[in-house]
Structure formats: C-alpha cells, structure tokens
C-alpha atoms as a PDB file:
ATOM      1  CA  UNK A   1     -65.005 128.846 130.249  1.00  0.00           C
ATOM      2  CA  UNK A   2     -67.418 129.038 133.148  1.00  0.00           C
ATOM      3  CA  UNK A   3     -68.469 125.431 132.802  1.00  0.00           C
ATOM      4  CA  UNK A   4     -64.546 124.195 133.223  1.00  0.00           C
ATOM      5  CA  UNK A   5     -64.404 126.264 136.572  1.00  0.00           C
ATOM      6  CA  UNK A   6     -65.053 123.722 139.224  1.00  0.00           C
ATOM      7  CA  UNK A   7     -62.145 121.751 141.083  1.00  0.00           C
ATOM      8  CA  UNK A   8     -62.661 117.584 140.175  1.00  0.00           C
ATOM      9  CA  UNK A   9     -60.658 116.136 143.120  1.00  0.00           C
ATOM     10  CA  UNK A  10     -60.975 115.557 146.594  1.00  0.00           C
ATOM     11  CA  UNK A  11     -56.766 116.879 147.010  1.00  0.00           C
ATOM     12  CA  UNK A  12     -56.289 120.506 145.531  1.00  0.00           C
ATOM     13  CA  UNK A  13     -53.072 121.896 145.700  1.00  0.00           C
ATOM     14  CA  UNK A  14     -52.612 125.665 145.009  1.00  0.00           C
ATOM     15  CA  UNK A  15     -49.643 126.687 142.645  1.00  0.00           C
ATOM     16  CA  UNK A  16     -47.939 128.737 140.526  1.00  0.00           C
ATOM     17  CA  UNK A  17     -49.484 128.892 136.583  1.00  0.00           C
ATOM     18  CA  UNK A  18     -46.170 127.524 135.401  1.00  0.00           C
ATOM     19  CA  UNK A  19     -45.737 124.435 138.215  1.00  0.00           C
ATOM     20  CA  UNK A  20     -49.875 123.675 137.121  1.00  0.00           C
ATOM     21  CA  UNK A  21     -49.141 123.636 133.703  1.00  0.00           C
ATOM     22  CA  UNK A  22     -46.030 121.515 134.036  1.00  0.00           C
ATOM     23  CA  UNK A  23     -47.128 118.568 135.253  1.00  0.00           C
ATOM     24  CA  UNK A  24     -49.353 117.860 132.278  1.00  0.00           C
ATOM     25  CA  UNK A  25     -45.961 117.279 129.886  1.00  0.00           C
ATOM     26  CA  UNK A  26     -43.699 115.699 133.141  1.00  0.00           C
ATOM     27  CA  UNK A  27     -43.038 112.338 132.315  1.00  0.00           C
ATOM     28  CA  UNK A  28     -45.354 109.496 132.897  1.00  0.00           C
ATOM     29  CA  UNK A  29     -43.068 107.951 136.001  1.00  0.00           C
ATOM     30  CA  UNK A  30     -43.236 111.340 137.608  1.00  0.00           C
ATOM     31  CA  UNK A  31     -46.862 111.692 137.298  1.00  0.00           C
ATOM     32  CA  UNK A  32     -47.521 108.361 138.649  1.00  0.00           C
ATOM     33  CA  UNK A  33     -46.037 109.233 142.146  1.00  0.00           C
ATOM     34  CA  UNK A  34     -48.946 111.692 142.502  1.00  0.00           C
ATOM     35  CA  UNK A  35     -52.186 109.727 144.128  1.00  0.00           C
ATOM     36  CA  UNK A  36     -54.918 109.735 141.524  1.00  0.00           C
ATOM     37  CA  UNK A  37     -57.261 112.065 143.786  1.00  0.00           C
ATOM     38  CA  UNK A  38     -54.911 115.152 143.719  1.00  0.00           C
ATOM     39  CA  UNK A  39     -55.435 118.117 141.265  1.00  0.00           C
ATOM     40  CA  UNK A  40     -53.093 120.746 140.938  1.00  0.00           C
ATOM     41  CA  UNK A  41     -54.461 123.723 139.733  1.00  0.00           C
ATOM     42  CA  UNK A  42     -52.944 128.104 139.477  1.00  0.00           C
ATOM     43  CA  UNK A  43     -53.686 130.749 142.290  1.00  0.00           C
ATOM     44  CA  UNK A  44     -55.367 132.321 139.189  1.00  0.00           C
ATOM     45  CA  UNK A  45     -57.976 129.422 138.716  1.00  0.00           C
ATOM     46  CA  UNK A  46     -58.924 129.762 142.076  1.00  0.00           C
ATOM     47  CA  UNK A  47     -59.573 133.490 141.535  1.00  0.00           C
ATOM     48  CA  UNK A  48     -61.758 132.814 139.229  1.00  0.00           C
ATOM     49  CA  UNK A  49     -62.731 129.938 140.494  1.00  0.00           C
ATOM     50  CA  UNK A  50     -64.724 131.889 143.490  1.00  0.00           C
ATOM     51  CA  UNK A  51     -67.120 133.310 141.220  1.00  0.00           C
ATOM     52  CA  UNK A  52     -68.190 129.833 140.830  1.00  0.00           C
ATOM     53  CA  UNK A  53     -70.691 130.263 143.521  1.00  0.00           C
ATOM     54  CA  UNK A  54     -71.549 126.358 144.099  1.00  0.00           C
ATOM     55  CA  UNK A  55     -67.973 125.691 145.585  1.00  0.00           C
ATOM     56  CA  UNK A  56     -67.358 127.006 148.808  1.00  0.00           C
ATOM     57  CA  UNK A  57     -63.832 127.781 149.147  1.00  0.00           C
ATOM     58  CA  UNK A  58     -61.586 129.496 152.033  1.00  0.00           C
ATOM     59  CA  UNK A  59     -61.476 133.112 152.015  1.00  0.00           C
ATOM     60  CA  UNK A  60     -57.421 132.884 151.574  1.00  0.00           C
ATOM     61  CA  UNK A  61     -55.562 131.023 149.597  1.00  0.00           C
ATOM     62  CA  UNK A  62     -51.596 131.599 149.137  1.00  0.00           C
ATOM     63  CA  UNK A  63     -49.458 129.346 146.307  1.00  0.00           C
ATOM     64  CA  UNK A  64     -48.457 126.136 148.127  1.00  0.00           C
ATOM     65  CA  UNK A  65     -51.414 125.628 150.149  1.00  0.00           C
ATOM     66  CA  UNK A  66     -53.584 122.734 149.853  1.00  0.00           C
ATOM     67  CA  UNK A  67     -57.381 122.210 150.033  1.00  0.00           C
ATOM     68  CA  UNK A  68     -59.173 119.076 150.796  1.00  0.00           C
ATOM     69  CA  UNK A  69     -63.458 118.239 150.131  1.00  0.00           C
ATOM     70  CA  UNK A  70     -64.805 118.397 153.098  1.00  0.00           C
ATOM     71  CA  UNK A  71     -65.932 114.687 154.559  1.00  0.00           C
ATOM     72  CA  UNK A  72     -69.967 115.939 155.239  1.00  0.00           C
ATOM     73  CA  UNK A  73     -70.697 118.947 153.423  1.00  0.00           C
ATOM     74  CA  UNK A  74     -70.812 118.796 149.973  1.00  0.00           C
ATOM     75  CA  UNK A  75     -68.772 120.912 147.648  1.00  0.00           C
ATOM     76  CA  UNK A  76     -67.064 122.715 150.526  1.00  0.00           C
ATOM     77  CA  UNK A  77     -63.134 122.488 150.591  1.00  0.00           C
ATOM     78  CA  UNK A  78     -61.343 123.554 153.569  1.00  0.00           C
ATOM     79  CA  UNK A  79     -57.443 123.982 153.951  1.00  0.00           C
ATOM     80  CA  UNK A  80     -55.783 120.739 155.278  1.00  0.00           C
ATOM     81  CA  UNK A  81     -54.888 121.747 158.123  1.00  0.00           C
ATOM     82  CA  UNK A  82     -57.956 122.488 159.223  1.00  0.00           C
ATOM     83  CA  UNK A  83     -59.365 119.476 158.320  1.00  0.00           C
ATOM     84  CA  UNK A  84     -59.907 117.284 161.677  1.00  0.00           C
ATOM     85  CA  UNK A  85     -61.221 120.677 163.458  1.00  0.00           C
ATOM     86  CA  UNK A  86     -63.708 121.615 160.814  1.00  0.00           C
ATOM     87  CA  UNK A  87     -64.915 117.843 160.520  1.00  0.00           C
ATOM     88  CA  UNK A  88     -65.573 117.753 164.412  1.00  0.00           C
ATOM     89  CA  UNK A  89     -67.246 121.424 164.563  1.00  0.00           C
ATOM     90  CA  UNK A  90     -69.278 119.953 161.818  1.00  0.00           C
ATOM     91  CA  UNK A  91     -70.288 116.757 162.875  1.00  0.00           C
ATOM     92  CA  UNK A  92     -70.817 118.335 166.416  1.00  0.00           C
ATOM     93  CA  UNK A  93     -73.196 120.711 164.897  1.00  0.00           C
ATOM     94  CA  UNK A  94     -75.042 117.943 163.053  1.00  0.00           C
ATOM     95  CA  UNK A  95     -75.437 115.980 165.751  1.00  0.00           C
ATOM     96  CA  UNK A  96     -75.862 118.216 168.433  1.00  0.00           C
ATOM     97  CA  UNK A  97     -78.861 119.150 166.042  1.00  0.00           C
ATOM     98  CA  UNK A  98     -80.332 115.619 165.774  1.00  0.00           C
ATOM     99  CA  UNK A  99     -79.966 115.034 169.379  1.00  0.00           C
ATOM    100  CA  UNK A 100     -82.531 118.604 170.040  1.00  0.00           C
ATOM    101  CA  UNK A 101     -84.965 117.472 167.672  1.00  0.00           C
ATOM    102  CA  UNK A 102     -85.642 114.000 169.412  1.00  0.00           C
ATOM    103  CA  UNK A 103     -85.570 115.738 173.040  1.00  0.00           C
ATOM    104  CA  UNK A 104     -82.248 115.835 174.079  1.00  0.00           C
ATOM    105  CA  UNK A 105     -81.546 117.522 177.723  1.00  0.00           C
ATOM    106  CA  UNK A 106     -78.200 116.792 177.818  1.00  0.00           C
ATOM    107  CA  UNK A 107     -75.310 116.039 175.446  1.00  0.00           C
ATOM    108  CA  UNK A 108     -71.438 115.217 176.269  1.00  0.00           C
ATOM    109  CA  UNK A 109     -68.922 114.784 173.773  1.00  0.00           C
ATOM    110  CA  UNK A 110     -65.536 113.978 173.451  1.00  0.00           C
ATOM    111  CA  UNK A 111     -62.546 113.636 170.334  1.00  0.00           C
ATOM    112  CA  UNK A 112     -59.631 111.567 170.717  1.00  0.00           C
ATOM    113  CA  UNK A 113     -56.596 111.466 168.505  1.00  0.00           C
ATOM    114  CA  UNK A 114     -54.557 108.966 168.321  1.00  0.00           C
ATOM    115  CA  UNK A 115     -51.529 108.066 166.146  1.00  0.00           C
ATOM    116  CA  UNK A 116     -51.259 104.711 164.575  1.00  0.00           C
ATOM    117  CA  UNK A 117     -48.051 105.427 162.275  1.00  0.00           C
ATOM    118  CA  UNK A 118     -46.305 107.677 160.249  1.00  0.00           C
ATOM    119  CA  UNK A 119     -46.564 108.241 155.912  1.00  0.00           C
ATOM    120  CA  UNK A 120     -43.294 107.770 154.318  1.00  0.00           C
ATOM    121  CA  UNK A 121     -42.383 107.086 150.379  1.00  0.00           C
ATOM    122  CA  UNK A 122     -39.973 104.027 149.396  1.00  0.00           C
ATOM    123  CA  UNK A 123     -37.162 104.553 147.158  1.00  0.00           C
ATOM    124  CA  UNK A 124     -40.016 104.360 143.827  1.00  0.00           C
ATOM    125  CA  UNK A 125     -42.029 106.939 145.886  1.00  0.00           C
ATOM    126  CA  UNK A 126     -44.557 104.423 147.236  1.00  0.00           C
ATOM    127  CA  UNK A 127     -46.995 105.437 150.002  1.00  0.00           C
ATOM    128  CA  UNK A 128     -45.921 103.680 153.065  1.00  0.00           C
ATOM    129  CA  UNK A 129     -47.332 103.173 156.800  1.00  0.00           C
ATOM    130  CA  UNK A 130     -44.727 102.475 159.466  1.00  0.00           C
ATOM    131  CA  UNK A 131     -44.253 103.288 163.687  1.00  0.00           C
ATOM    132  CA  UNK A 132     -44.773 106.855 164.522  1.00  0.00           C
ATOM    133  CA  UNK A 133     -41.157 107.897 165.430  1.00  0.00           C
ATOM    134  CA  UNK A 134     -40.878 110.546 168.334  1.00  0.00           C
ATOM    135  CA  UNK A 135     -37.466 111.824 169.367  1.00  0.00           C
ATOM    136  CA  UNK A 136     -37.380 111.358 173.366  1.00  0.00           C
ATOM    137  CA  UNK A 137     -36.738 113.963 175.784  1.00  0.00           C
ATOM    138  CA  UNK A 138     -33.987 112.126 177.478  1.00  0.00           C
ATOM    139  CA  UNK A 139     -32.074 109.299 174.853  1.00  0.00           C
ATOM    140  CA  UNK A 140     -30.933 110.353 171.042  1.00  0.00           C
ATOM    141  CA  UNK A 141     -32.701 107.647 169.771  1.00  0.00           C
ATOM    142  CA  UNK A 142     -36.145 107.702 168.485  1.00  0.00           C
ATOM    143  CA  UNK A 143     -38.998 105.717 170.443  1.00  0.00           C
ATOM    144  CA  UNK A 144     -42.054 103.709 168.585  1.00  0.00           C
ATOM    145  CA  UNK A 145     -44.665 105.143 170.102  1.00  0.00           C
ATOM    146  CA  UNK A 146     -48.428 105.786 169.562  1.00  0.00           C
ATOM    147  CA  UNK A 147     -49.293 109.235 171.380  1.00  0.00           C
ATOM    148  CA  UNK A 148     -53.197 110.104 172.367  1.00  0.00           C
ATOM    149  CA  UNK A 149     -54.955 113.232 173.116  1.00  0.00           C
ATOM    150  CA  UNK A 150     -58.446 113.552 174.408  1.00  0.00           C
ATOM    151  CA  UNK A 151     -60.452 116.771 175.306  1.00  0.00           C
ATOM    152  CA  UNK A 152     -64.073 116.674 176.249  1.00  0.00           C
ATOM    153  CA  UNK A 153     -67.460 118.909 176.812  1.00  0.00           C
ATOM    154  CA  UNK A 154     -71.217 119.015 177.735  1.00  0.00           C
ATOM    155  CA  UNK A 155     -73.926 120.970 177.014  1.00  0.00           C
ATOM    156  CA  UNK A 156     -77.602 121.052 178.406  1.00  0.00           C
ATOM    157  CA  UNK A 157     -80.557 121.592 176.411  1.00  0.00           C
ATOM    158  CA  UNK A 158     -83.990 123.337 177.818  1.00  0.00           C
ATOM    159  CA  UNK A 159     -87.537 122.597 176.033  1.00  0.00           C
ATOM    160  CA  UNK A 160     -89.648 124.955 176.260  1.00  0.00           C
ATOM    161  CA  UNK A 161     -93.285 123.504 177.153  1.00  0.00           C
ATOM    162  CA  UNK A 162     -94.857 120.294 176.531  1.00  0.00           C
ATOM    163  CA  UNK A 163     -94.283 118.980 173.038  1.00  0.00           C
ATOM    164  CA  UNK A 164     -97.069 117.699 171.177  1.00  0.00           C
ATOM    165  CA  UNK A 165     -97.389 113.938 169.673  1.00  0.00           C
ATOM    166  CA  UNK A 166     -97.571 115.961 165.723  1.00  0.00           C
ATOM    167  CA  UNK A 167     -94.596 118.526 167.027  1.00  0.00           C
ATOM    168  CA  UNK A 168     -92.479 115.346 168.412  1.00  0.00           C
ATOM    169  CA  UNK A 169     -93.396 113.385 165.083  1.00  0.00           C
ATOM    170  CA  UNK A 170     -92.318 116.606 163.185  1.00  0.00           C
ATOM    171  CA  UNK A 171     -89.417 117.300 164.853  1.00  0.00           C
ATOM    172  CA  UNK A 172     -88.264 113.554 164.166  1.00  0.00           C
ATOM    173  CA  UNK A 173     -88.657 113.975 160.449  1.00  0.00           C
ATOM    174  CA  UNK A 174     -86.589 116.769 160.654  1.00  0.00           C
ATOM    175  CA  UNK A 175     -83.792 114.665 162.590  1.00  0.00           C
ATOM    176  CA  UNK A 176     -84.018 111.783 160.278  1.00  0.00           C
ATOM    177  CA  UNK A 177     -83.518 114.242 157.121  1.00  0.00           C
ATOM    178  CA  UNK A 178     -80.325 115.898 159.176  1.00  0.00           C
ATOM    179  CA  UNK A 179     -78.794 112.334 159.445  1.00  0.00           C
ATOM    180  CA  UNK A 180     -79.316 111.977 155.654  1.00  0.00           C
ATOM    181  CA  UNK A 181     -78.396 115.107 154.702  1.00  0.00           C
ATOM    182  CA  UNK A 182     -74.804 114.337 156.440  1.00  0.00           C
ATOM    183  CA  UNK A 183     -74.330 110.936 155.019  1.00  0.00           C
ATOM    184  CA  UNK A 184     -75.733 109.692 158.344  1.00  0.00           C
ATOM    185  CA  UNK A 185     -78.443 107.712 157.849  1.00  0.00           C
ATOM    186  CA  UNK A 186     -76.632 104.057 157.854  1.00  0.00           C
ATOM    187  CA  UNK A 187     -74.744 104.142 160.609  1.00  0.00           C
ATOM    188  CA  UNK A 188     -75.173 101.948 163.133  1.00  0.00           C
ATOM    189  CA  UNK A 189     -75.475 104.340 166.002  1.00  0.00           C
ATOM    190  CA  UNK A 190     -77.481 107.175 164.497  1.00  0.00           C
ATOM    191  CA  UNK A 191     -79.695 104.228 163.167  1.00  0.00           C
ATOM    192  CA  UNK A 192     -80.749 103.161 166.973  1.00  0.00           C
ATOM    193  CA  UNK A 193     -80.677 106.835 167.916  1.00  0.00           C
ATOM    194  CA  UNK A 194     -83.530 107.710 165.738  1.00  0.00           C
ATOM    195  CA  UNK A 195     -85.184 104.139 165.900  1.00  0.00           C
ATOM    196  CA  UNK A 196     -85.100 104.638 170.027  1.00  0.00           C
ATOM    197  CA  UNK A 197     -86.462 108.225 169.855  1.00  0.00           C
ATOM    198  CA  UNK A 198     -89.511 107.721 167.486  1.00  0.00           C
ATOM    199  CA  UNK A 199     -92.758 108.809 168.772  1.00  0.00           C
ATOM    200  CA  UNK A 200     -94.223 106.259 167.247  1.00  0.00           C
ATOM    201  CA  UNK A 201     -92.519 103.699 169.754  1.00  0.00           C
ATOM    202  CA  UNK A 202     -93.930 103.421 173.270  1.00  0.00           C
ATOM    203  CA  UNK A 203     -90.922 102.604 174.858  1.00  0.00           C
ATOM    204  CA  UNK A 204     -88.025 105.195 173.914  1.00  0.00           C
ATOM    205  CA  UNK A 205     -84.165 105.403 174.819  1.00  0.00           C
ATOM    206  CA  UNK A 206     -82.816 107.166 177.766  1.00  0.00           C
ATOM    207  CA  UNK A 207     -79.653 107.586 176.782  1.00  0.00           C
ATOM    208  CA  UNK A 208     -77.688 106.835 173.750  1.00  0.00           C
ATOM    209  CA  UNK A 209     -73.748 106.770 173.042  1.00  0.00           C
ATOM    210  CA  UNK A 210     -72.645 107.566 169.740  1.00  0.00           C
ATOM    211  CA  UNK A 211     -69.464 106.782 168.232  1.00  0.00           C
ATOM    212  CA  UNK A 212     -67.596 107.638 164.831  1.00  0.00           C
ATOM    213  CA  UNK A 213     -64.278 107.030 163.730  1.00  0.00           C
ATOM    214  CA  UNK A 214     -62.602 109.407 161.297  1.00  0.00           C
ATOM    215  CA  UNK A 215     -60.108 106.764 159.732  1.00  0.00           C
ATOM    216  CA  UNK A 216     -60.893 106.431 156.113  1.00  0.00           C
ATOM    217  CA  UNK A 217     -62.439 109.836 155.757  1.00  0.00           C
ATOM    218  CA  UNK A 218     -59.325 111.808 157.100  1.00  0.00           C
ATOM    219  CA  UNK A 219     -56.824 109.621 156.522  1.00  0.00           C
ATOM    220  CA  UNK A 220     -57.388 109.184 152.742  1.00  0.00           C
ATOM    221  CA  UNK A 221     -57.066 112.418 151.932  1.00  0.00           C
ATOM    222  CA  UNK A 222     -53.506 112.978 153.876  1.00  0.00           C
ATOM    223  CA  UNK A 223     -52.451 109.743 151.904  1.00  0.00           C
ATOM    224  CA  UNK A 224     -52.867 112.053 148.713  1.00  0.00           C
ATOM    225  CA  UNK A 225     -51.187 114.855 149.837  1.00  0.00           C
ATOM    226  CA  UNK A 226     -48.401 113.176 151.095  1.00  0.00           C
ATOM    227  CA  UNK A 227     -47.420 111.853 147.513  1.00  0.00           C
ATOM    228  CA  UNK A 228     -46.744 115.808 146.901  1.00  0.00           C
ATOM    229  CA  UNK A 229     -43.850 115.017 148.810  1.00  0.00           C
ATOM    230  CA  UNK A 230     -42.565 112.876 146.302  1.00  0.00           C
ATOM    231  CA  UNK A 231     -42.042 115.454 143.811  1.00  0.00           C
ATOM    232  CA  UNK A 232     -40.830 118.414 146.441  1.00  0.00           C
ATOM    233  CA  UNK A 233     -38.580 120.226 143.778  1.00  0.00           C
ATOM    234  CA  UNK A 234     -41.730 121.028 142.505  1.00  0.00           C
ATOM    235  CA  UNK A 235     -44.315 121.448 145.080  1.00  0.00           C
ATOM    236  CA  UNK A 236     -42.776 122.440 148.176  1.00  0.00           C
ATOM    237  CA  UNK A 237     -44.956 122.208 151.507  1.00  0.00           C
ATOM    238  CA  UNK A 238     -44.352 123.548 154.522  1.00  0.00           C
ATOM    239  CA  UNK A 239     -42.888 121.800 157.972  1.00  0.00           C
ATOM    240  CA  UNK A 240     -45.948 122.646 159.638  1.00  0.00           C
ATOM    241  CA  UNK A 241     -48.594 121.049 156.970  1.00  0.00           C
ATOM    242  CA  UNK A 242     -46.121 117.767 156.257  1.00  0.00           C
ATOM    243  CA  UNK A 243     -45.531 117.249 159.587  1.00  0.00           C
ATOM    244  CA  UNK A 244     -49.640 117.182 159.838  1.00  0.00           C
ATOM    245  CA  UNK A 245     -49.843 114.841 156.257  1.00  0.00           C
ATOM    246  CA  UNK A 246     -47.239 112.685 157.616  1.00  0.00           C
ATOM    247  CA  UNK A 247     -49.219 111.352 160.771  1.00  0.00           C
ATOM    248  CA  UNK A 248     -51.793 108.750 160.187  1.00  0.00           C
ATOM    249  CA  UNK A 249     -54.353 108.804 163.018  1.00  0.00           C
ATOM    250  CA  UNK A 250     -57.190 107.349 164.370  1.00  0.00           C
ATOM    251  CA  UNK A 251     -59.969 110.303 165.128  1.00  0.00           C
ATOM    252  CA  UNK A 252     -62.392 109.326 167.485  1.00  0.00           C
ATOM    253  CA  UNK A 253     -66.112 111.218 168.056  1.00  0.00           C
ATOM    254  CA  UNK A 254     -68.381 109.950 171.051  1.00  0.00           C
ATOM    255  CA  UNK A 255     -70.946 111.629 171.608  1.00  0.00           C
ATOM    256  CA  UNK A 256     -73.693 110.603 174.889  1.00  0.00           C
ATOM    257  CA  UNK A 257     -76.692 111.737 174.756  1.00  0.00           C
ATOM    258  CA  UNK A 258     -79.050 112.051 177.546  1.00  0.00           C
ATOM    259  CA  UNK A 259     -83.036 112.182 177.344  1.00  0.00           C
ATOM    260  CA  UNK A 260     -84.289 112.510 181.320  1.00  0.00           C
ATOM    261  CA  UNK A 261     -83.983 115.573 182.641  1.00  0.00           C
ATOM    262  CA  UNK A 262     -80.042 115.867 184.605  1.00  0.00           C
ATOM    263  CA  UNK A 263     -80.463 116.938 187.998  1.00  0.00           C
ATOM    264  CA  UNK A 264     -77.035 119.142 188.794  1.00  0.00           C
ATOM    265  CA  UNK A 265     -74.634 117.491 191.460  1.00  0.00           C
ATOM    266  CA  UNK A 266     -74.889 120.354 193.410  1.00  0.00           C
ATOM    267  CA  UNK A 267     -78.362 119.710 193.254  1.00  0.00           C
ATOM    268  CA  UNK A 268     -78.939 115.970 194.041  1.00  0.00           C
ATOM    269  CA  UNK A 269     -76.085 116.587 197.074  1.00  0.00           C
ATOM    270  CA  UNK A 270     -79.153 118.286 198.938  1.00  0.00           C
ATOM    271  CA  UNK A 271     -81.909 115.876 197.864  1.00  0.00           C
ATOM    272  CA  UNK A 272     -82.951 114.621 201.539  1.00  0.00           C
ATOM    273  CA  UNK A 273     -83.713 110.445 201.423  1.00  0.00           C
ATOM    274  CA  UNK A 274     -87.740 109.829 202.538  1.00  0.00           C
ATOM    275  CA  UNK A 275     -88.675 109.611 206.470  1.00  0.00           C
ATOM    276  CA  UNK A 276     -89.125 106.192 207.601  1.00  0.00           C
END
C-alpha cells in the first residue's frame, strides 16, 4: 500500500472518498474536460499520505482545497493560493543566497503582477484566454483592462574580513550548485551572474540585474485547475480560489545585485569634493 502513497500530478485536488472514486466510472466526455495534469484524490489519502515522508505537504488540508508542485523545490506541494507568494519567498531565498556567496553587498528586488486575461470554458468546456474584465467604479459596464501591481525591497549584506582566493573559489562552487539545485543553471541571467563573479576571471561584474518571468510555471498550473470548473456539481471551489485560477498573469522577479560596497545617501550627502 505504502508504495501507491505518493500524489502523480502537478494539480491535486482534495475531496470527498465518494467524489475521488467517482470520477474513475464518469463518462469519458466528462473526464476529458479535466486537464490531464490534475489528480483528484480523498482527504483520507492525504492522511495517510503524510506519513509518506518524501512529499512535503501543508500542515492543513480541508475537502475542496487544491494543491499545486511547487515550481523549484522538488516534491513540495503548496495550496494554490499560495502559490505566487511561496514561489517568490523561494526564489528570493535562492537567490538572495547565490548573490552572498559571490560577494554581494547589496541586493534590491522587486515582483510585479500583471494581468494579461482572464480563463473561461466554451460551451464544450474548452480552456479559453480572453480580456481581463473589471467592473468600473463609475459605468455598469465592464472595462478591458490589464491591472499591475509592483512592491519592492533591499537588503545589504556585510563580509566579514578579507576573503581568500580558495574561500572565494569555494564559495562560488557553492553558488553554482544553488543555481542547479533550483533549476537555475541555464538561464540566461544567472548564467552571466556566476560567469561575471568567478574568481577565476580578472575582471568581475559590478552589478548585475536579474530577471525571471513566472508565465509558464504559474500559469500552467491555474490552467488545470480551472478545468475543475467545468465539472462544478462535482467539485465545487470557492469565490476566493476561482477568482485567483481565473486570472492569467504575467509574474515578474528582478532582482539587482550590487558588488562595491553602497555608501548610504545620508552618507555621500556629507562627502566634501577635494581642495583645489
């Protein structure tokens, strides 16, 4: 029994034992509407499920909710709607962790959401991308619109000491098997982070911007759960989670990173210019 524990897709939705047993004898046209990547499995499965101790699973689960893989760690689900903050904690985390072990002194991030369209189902329950409709505050008509938010942050990093050449070339293997570990390695920008900051390399980067969209990686796995929707006599979800699933957004990381020491602004306000 132990052996069938484990969840096989990247879409898990939580249900009753009699709705997860049911869709294995609903007909084939039902079945269909569901994307391929969504499993449906019993709040009992999952409770047994957690002594399965290589899936990493949120402490509480209720019928009806729905868990997703998480984009960078593997084997970890997380509920949906926690989704785009969990990926930017943990993206922020691996990179923030890159940027310390090639020298950083100084990194500023940012995440911007914007919404390029809205999931709806034709009449055969087809996936389907159109405007993102938003009821205005003043007309009774709905408005096409594509809204953005943006929030931002710094932090400074200290070294303590003088590295040496074998602690800088030690510390860079360790960066290089973060980006790896993290499905990092290939992109572009990580690639000329880590090229720019090896030791080996006389002349190094200052300062590096790093960008990563979130489009596929999110977006995918709302498509999936958004074909629930198609069959909501059966799985009912919540306004608050559809309204999430029904958005499909661009999610935007940048991260710059700084490698000369940042003077303060309060600091370089008092910096006197040389005597003539």
């Amino acid at each position: 029994m132990e052996n069938l524990l484990r969840l096989q897709k990247s879409v898990v939705r939580v249900d009753t034992s009699e709705n997860a047993n049911m869709i294995k004898y609903m007909p084939k046209e039902q079945r269909q509407k569901l994307d391929p990547n969504i499993q449906v499995v019993s709040s009992d499965y999952v409770t047994e499920l957690r002594k399965n101790k290589t899936i990493s699973i949120p402490t509480r689960i209720d019928i009806g909710d729905i868990l997703v893989l998480h984009p960078f760690v593997p084997n970890k689900y997380v509920l949906i709607q926690n989704l785009i903050d969990e990926t930017y904690g943990t993206l922020y985390s691996c990179i923030s962790g890159i940027a310390r072990c090639l020298g950083a002194t100084m990194i500023e991030w940012s995440k911007s959401v914007s919404i390029l369209g809205e999931r709806t189902l034709d009449g055969e329950g087809k996936l389907q991308i159109g405007p993102y409709a938003q009821l205005t505050a003043n007309a009774h008509s709905n408005d096409m619109v594509s809204h953005q938010s943006e929030e931002s942050k710094k932090n400074f990093f200290i070294t303590d000491g003088v590295l040496s050449l074998e602690e800088k070339k030690e510390d860079y293997v360790r960066a290089c098997q973060k980006a790896e570990e993290y499905g990092l390695a290939d992109h572009n920008d990580i690639k000329e982070l880590l090229e720019g900051r090896n030791p080996n390399n006389k002349r190094q980067i200052l300062t590096k911007e790093v960008t990563l969209h979130m489009i596929s990686q999110i977006n995918n796995s709302f498509d999936a759960a958004f074909t629930l929707t198609s069959l909501g006599e059966v799985f009912s979800i919540g306004a608050s989670v559809k309204d999430i699933i029904k958005k499909c957004q661009d999610i935007e990381y940048k991260y710059v990173i700084h490698f000369e020491e940042i003077l303060p602004l309060d600091s370089i306000s008092k910096i006197e210019p040389p005597s003539e």
